[in-house]
Protein backbone atom coordinates (compact mmCIF):
# COMPACT_ATOMS: atom_id res chain seq x y z
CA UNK A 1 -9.82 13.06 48.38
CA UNK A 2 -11.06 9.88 46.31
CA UNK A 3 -9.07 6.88 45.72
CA UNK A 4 -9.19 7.74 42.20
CA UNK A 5 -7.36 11.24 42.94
CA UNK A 6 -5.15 9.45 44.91
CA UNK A 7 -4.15 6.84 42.19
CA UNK A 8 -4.03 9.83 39.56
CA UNK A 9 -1.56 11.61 41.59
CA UNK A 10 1.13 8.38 42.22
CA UNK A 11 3.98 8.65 40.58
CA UNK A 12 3.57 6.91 37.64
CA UNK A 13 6.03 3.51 38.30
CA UNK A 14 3.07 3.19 40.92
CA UNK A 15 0.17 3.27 39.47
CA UNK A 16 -1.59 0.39 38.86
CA UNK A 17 -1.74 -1.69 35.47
CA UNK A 18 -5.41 0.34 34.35
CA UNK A 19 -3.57 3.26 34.84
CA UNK A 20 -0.34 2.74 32.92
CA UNK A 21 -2.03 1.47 29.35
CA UNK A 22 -1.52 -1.71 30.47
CA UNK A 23 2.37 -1.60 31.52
CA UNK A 24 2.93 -4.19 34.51
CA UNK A 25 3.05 -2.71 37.77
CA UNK A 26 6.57 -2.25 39.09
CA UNK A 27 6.13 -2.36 42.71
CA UNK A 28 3.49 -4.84 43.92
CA UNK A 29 4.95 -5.26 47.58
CA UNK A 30 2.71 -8.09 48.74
CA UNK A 31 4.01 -10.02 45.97
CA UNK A 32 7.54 -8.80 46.36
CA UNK A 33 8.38 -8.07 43.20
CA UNK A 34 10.18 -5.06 44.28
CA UNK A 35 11.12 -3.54 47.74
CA UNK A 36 10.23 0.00 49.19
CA UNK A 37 12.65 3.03 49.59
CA UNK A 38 14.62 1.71 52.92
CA UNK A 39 14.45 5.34 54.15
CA UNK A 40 11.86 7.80 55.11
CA UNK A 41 13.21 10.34 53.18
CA UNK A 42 13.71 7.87 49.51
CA UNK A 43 10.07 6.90 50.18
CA UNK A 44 9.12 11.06 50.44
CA UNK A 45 10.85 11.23 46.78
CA UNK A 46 9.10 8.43 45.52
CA UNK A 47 5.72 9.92 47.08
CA UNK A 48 6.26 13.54 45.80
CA UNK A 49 3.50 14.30 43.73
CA UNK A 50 0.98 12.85 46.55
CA UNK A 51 2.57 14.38 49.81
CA UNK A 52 3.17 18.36 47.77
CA UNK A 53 -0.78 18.24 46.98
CA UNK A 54 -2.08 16.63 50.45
CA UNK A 55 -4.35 19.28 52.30
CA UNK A 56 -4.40 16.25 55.08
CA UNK A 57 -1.62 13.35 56.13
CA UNK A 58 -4.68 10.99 55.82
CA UNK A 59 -3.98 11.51 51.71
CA UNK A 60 -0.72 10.18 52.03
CA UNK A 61 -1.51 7.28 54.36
CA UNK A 62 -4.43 6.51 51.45
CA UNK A 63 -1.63 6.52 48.48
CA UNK A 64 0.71 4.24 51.09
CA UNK A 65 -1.97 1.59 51.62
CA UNK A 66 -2.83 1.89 48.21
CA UNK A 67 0.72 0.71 47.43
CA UNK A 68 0.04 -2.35 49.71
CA UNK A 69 1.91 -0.92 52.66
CA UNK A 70 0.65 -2.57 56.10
CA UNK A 71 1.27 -1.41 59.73
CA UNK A 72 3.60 -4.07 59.60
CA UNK A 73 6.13 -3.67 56.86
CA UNK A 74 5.58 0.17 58.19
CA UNK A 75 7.40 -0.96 61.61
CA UNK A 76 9.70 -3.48 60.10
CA UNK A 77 11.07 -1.06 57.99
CA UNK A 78 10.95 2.65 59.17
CA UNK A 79 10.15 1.93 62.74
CA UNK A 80 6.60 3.87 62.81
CA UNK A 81 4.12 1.94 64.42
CA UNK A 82 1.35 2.15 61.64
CA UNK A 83 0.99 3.41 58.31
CA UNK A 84 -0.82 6.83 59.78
CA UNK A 85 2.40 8.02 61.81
CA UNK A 86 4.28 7.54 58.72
CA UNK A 87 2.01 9.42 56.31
CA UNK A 88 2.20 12.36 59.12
CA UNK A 89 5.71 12.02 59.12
CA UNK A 90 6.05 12.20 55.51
CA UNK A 91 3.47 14.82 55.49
CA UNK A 92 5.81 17.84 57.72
CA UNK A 93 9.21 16.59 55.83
CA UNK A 94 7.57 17.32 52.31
CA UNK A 95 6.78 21.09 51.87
CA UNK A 96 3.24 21.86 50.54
CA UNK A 97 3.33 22.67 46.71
CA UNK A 98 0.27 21.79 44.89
CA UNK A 99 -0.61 21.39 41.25
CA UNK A 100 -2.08 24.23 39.64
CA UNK A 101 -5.54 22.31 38.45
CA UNK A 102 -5.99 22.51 34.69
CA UNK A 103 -8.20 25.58 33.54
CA UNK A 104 -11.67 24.95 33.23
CA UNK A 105 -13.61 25.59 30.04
CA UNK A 106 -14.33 28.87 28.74
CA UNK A 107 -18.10 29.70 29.01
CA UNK A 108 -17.46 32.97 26.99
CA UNK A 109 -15.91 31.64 24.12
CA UNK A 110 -17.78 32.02 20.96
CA UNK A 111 -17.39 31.58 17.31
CA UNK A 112 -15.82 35.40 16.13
CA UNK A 113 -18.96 35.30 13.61
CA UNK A 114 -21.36 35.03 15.84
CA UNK A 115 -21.71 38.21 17.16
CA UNK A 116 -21.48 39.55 13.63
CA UNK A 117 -24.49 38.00 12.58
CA UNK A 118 -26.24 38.92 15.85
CA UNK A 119 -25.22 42.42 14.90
CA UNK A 120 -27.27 41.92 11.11
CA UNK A 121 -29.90 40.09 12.84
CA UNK A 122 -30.64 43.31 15.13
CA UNK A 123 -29.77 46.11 11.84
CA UNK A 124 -31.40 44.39 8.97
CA UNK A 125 -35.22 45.32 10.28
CA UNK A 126 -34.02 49.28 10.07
CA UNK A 127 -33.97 48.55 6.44
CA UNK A 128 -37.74 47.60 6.22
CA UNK A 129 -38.92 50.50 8.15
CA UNK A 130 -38.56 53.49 5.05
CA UNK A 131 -40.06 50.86 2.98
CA UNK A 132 -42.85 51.05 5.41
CA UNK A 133 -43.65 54.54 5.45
CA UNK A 134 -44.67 55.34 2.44
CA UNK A 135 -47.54 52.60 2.68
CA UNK A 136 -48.17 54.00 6.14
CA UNK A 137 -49.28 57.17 5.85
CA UNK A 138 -51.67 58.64 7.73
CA UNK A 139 -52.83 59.80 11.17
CA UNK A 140 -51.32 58.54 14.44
CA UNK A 141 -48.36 56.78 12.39
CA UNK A 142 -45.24 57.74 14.97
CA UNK A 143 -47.63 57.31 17.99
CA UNK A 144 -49.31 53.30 17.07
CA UNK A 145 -45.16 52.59 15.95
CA UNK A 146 -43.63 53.97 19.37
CA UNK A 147 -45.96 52.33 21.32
CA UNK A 148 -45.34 49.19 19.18
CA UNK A 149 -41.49 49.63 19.94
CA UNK A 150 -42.11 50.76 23.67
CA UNK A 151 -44.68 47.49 24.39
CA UNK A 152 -42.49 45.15 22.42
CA UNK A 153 -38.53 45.91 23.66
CA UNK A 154 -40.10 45.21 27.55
CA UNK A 155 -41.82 42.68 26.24
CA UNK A 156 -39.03 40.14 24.71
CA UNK A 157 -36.66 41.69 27.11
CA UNK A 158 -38.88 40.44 29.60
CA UNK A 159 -39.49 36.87 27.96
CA UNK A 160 -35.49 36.74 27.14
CA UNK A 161 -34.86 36.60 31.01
CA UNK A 162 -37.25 34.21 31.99
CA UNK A 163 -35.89 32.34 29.11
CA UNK A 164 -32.67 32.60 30.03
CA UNK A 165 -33.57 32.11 33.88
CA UNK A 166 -35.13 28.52 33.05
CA UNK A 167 -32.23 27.66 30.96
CA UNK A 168 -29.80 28.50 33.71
CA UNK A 169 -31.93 26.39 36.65
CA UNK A 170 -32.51 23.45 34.73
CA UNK A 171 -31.42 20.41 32.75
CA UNK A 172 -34.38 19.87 31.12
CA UNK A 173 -34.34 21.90 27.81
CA UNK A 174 -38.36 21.45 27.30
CA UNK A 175 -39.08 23.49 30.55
CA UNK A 176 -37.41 26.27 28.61
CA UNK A 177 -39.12 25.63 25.62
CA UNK A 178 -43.14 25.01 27.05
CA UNK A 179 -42.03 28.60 29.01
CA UNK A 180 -40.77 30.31 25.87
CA UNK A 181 -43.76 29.07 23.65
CA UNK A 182 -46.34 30.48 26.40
CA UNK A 183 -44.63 33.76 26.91
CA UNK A 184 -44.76 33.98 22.99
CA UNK A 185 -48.35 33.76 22.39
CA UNK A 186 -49.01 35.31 25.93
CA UNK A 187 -47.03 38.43 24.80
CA UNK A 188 -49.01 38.26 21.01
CA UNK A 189 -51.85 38.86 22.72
CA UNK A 190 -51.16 41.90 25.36
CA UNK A 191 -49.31 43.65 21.72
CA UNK A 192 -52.69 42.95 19.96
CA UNK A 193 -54.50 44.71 22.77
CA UNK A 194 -52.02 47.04 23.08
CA UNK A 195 -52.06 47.93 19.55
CA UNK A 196 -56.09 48.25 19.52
CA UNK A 197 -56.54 50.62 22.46
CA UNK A 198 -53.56 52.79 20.93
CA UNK A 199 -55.18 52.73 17.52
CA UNK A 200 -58.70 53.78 18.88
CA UNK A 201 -56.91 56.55 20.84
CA UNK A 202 -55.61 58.51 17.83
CA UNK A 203 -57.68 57.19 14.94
CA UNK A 204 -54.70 55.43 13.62
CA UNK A 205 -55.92 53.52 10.27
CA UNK A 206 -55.57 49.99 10.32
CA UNK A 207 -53.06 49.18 8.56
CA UNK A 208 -51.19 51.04 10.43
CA UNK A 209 -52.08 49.02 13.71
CA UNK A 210 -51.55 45.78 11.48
CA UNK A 211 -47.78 47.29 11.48
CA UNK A 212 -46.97 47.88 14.47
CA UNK A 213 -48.38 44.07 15.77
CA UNK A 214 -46.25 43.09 12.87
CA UNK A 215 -43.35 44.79 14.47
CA UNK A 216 -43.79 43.27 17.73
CA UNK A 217 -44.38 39.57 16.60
CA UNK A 218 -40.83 39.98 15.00
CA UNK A 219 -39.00 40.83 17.82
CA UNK A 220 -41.03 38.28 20.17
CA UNK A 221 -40.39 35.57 17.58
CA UNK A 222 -36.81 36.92 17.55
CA UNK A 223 -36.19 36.77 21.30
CA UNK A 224 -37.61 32.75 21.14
CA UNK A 225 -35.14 32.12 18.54
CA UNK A 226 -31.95 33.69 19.67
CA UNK A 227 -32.87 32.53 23.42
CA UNK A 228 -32.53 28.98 22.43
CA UNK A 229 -29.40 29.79 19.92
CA UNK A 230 -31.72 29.11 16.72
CA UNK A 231 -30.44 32.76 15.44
CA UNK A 232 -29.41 31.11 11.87
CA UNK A 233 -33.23 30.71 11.54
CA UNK A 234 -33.73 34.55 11.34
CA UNK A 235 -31.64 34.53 8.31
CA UNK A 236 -34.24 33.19 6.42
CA UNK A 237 -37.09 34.68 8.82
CA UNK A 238 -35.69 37.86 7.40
CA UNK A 239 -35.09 37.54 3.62
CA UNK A 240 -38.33 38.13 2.28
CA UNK A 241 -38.93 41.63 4.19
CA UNK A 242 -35.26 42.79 3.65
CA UNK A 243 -35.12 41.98 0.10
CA UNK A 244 -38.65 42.80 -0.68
CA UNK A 245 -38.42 46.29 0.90
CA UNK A 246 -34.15 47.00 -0.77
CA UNK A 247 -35.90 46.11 -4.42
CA UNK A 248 -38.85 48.69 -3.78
CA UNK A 249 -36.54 51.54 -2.59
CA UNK A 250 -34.26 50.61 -4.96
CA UNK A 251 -36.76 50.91 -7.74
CA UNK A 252 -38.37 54.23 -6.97
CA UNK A 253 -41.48 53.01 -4.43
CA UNK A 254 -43.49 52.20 -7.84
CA UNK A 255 -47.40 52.29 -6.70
CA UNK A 256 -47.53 48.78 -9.12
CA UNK A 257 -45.48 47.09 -6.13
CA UNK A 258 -47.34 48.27 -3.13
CA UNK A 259 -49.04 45.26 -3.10
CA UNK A 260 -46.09 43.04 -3.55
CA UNK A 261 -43.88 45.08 -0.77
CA UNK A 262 -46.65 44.69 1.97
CA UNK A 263 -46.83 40.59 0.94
CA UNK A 264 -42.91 40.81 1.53
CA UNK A 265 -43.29 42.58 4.57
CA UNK A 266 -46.13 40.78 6.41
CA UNK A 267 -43.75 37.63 5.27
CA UNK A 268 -41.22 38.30 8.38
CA UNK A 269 -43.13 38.95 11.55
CA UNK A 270 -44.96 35.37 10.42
CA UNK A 271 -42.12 33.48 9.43
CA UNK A 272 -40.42 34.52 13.09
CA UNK A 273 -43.47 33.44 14.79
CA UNK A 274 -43.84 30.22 13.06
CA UNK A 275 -39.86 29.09 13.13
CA UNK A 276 -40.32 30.06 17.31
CA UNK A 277 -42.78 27.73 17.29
CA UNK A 278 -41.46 24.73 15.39
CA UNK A 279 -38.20 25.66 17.45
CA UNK A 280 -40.27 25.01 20.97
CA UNK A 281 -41.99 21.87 19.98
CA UNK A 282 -41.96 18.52 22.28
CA UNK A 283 -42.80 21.54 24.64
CA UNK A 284 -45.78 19.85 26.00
CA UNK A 285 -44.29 16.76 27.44
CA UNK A 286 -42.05 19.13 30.36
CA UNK A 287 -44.04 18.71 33.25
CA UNK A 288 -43.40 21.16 35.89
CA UNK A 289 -45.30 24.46 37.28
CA UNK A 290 -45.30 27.11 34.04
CA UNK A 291 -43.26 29.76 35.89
CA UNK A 292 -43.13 30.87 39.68
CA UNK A 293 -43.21 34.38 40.82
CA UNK A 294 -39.56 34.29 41.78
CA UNK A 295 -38.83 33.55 38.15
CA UNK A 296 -41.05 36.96 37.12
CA UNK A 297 -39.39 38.52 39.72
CA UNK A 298 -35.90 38.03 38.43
CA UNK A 299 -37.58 38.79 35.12
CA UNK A 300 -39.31 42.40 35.67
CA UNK A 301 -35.49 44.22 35.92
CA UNK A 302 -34.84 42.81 32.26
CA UNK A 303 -38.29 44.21 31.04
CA UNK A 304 -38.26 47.84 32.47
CA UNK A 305 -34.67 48.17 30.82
CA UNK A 306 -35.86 47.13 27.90
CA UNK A 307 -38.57 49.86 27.85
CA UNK A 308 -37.07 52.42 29.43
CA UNK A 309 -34.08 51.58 26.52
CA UNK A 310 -36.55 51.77 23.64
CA UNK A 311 -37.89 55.00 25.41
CA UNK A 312 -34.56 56.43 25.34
CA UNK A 313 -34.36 55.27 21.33
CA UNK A 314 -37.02 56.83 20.49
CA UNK A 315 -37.42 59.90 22.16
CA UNK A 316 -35.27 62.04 19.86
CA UNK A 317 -36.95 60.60 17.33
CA UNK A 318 -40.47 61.91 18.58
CA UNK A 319 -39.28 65.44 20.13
CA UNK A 320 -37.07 66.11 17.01
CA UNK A 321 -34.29 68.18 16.59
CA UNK A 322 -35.83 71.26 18.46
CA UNK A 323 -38.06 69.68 20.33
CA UNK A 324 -41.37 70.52 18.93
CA UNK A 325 -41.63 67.34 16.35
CA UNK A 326 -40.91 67.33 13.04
CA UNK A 327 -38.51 65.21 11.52
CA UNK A 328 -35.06 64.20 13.31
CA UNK A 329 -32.59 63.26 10.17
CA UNK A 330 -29.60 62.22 12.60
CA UNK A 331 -32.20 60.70 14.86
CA UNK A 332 -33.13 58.73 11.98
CA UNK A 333 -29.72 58.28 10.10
CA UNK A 334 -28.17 56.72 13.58
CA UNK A 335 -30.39 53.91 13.81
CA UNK A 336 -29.20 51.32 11.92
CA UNK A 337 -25.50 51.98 12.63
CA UNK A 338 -27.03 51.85 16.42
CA UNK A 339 -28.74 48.57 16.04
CA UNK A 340 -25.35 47.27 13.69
CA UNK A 341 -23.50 48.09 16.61
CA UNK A 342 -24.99 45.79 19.05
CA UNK A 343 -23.31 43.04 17.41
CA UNK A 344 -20.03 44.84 18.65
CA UNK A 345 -20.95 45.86 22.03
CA UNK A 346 -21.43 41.41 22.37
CA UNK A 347 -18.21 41.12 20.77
CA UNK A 348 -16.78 43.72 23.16
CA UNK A 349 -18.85 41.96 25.98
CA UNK A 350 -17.57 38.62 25.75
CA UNK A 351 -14.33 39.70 25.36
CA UNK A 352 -14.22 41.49 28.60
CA UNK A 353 -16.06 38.49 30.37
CA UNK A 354 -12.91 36.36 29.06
CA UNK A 355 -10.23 38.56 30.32
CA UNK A 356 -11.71 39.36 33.75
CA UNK A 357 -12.00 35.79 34.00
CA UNK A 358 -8.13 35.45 33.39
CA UNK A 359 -7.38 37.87 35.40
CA UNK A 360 -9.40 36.48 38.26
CA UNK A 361 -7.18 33.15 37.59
CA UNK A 362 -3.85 35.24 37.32
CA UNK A 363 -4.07 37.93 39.97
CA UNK A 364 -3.62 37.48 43.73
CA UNK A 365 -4.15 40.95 44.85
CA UNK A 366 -6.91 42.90 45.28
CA UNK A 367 -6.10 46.27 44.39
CA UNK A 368 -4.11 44.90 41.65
CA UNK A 369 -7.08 43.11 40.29
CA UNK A 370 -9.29 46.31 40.59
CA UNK A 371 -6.51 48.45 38.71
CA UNK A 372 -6.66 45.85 35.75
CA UNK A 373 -10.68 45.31 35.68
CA UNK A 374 -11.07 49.45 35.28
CA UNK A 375 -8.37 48.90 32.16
CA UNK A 376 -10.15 46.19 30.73
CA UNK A 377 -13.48 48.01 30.98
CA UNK A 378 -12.54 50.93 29.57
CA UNK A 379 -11.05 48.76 26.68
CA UNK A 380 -14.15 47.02 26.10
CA UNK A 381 -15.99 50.38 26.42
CA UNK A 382 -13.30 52.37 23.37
CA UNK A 383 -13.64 48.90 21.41
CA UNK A 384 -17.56 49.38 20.98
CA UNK A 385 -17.04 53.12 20.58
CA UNK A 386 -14.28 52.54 17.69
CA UNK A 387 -17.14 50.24 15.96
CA UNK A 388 -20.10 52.83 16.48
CA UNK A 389 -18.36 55.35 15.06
CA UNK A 390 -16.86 53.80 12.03
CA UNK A 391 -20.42 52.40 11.36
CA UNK A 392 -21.92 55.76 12.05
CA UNK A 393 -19.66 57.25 9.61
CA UNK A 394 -20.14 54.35 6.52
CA UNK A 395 -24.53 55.21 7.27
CA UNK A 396 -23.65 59.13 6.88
CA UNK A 397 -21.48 58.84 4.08
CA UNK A 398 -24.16 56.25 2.22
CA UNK A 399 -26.58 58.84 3.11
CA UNK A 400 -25.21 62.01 2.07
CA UNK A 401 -23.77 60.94 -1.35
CA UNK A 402 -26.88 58.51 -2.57
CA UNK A 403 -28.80 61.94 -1.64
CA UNK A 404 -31.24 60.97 1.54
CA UNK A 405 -29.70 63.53 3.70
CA UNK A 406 -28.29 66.98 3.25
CA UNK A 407 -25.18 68.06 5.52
CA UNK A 408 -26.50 70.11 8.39
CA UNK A 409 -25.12 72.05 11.27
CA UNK A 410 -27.42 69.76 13.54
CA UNK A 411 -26.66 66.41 12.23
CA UNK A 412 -23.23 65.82 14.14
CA UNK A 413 -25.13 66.43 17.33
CA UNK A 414 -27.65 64.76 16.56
CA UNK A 415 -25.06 61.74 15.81
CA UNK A 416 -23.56 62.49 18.83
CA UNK A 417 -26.40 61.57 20.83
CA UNK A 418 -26.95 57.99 19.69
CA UNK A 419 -22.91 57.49 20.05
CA UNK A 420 -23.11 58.58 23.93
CA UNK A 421 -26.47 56.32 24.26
CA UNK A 422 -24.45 53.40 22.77
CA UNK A 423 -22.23 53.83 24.95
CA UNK A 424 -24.22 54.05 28.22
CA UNK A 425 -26.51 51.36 27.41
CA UNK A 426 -22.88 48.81 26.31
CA UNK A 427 -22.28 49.83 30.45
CA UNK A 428 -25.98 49.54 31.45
CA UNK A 429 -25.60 45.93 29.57
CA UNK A 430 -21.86 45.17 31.22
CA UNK A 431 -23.50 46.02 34.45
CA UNK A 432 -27.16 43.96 34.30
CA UNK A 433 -24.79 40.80 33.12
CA UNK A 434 -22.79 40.70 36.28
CA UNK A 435 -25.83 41.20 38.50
CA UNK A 436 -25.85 44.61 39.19
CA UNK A 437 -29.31 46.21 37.82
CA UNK A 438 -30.85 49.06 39.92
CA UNK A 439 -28.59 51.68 39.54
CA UNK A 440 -28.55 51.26 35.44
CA UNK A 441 -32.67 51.65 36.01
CA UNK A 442 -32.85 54.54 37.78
CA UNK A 443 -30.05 56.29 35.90
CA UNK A 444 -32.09 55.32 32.46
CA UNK A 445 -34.84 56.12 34.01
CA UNK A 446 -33.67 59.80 35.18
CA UNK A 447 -32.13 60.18 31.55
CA UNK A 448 -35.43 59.72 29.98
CA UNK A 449 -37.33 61.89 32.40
CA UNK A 450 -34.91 64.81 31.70
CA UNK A 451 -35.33 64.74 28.19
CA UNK A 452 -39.20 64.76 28.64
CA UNK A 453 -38.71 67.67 31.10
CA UNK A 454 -36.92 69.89 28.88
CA UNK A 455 -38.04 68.85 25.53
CA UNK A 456 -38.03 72.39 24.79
CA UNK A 457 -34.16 71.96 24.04
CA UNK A 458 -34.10 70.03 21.71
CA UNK A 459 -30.68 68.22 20.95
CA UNK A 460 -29.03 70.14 23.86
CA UNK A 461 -31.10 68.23 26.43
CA UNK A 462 -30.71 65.27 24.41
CA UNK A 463 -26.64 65.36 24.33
CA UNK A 464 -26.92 66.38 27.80
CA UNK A 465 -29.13 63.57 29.25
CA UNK A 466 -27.20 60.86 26.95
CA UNK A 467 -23.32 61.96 27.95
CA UNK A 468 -24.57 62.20 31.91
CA UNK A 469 -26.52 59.23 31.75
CA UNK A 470 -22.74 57.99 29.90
CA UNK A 471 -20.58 59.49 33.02
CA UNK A 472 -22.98 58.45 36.02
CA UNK A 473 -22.97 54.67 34.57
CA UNK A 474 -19.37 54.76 33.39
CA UNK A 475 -18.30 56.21 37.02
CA UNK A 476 -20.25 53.58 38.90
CA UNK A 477 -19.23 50.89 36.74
CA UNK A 478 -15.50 51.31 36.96
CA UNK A 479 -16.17 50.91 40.90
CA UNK A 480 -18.19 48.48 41.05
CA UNK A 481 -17.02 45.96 38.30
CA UNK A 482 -13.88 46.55 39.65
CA UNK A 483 -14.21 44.20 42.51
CA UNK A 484 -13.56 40.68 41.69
CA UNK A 485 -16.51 39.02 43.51
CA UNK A 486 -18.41 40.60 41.49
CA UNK A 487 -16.90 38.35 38.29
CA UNK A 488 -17.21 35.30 40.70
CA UNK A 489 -19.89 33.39 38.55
């Protein structure tokens, strides 16, 4: 222990004058303004606070020399022959009983709006996309967009934890920033290329491909901005395409505004790719290598969720309701109460980070701690369920009476689907923040692979791969998140 956490723990008529706002100090024994305890056990009392929280006698015989106590006075007085038998002494007659130290800060406390706006931020695209399709038609549309989706989730997934990586190793905020910036125009170009081999595959027409690059620049521009907490940026990143494409729906898709909605549009992806780069300049002064492959590494886990996620999005989406194509209305319908909802699975998130933390403070037994972590999962878990659905329900309702959708024996299924892959992927999410990946990769991964094998199906292998890919994360989560090392960091 320090001298300074010696002197913060004396009682306070000892502490000197710099510690007292300037009050005299009451017992300055070389100048013998006052005299010492005369017995070993009035001196314990008076040295209470210092001999409950010593780990070490050595602590006390630091606070008694402090205090201007000399081998000397220590013999004259209480018969010890130095300070260091005394301070021992003291040290068995005072039982240990330290101070609880004062609760650090809470790294998961956010503002309650946050996570609201992150939840607009990821929903408010959904509403450019019918918009879209009506200046999109044309051969190879689904196929040039799914790819776009598929290339660009593992992409800024991919960039988010290296971004977030850097961030976490280092004090030096323009390290972050050079890496983001790179990874921005680094990932621009594979989408490009990406874009041009799908588009030359199934004759896609170019606007079309000019889409789906469009749709990827957003969400790398995106990723830049929200890694670095810049998300208020997107506000305005987003206005033009949201508004432009609400106002063209709204009006009836007149041919007069084609021109106009595709301005709008194009407006987005470049305004997101311009405010990521004003937000990562000074970049170029942060010296250092670019990234290491330990960094790309940690990375690659991040990016194959993210595609095997945007695999799992779409998939319905592509097979249809019976599995041979066509259009999937709940497929469809569920998406933007989906993408809403991710604002309340990080609500739900941080809240459970916050009270495992407390309970980690709170809780001195094991089992007892693993009883209360499956609780507070499972809370978490309904919480994001409670917000999915009533979402879910708000799109549907919009939907069926404005006329987009016609009730159908399918469509609650079809709902159904999205709600269990909410669900799994809030776990998948739980379970990748608290450093446990592999098992939420392969169990995606399986889940996707089952719906490609039986297609045929339709919904039914849909529901089914969604609600076991839901009970195979849910079961391993409860187990493993239940033990508190893993909530150690």
């Amino acid at each position: 222990m320090s001298a300074g956490d010696v002197r913060t723990q004396l009682p306070r008529a000892l502490r000197p004058a710099d510690d007292d706002g300037g009050l005299p100090h009451l017992r300055t024994i070389a100048g013998s303004q006052t005299t010492p305890p005369l017995t070993v056990a009035a001196l314990c009392e008076d040295f209470a606070p210092v001999c409950e929280s010593a780990v070490d006698p050595l602590e006390i015989a630091s606070a008694l020399e402090f205090d201007g106590m000399s081998d000397q006075m220590v013999r004259d007085r209480y018969g010890y022959p130095d300070v260091f038998e005394l301070a021992a002494e003291m040290y068995i007659q005072v039982p240990r009983q330290p101070a609880e130290p004062p609760p650090p800060a809470d790294p998961w406390q956010v503002s309650r709006l946050q996570p609201m706006l992150h939840g607009l931020l990821y929903g408010l695209p959904a509403v450019c996309f019918p918009a879209a399709a009506v200046l999109l038609a044309g051969p190879g549309m689904h196929v040039v967009l799914i790819v776009a989706l598929l290339a660009a989730w593992a992409t800024s997934q991919g960039l988010a934890g290296l971004g977030y990586l850097r961030l976490g190793r280092t004090t030096d905020r323009g390290q972050a920033k050079r890496l983001l910036r790179a990874g921005l125009l680094a990932g621009l170009v594979l989408l490009t290329l990406t874009m041009a081999g799908t588009a030359l595959l199934v004759h896609a027409r170019l606007p079309v491909v000019i889409f789906g690059v469009a749709e990827g620049a957003y969400m790398l521009g995106a990723c830049v901005l929200l890694v670095l907490g810049a998300e208020k940026w997107l506000l305005a990143v987003l206005a033009p395409g949201v508004l432009g494409s609400a106002a063209f729906l709204a009006l009836g898709r007149p041919p007069g505004l084609l021109h106009a909605s595709w301005i709008a549009l194009a407006s987005t992806p470049v305004l997101a790719v311009l405010a990521a780069i004003v937000c990562t300049r000074g970049s170029r002064s942060a010296a250092g290598r670019l990234v290491v492959p330990a960094e790309l590494r940690a990375a690659a886990p991040a990016a194959l969720f993210g595609l095997l996620a945007a695999g799992l999005l779409a998939f319905p989406v592509i097979a249809g309701a019976h599995g041979q194509g066509g259009v999937n209305v709940g497929a469809l319908l569920a998406t933007l109460p989906l993408s809403l909802s991710m604002g309340a699975a990080e609500w739900s998130l941080l809240a459970y980070r916050r009270r495992t933390r407390e309970l980690l403070r709170s809780t001195h037994d094991l089992a007892a701690f693993g009883r209360a972590a499956r609780f507070v999962l499972l809370r978490a878990l309904g919480q994001y369920l409670l917000a999915a659905i009533v979402l879910t329900m708000i799109a549907t309702w919009i939907a069926i009476a404005a006329g987009l959708v016609q009730p159908a024996r399918l469509l609650l299924p079809e709902l159904a689907v999205y709600l269990a892959l909410g669900c799994a992927m809030f776990l998948a999410l739980a379970l990748q923040a608290l450093g446990v990946r592999a098992v939420a990769l392969i169990a995606s991964a399986g889940a996707l692979a089952f719906e490609i094998a039986w297609r045929e199906l339709g919904v039914v292998s849909q529901l089914a791969a969604c609600i076991g890919l839901l009970i195979v994360l849910g079961g391993y989560a409860t187990r493993v998140l239940s033990m508190a090392v893993r909530h150690a960091f």
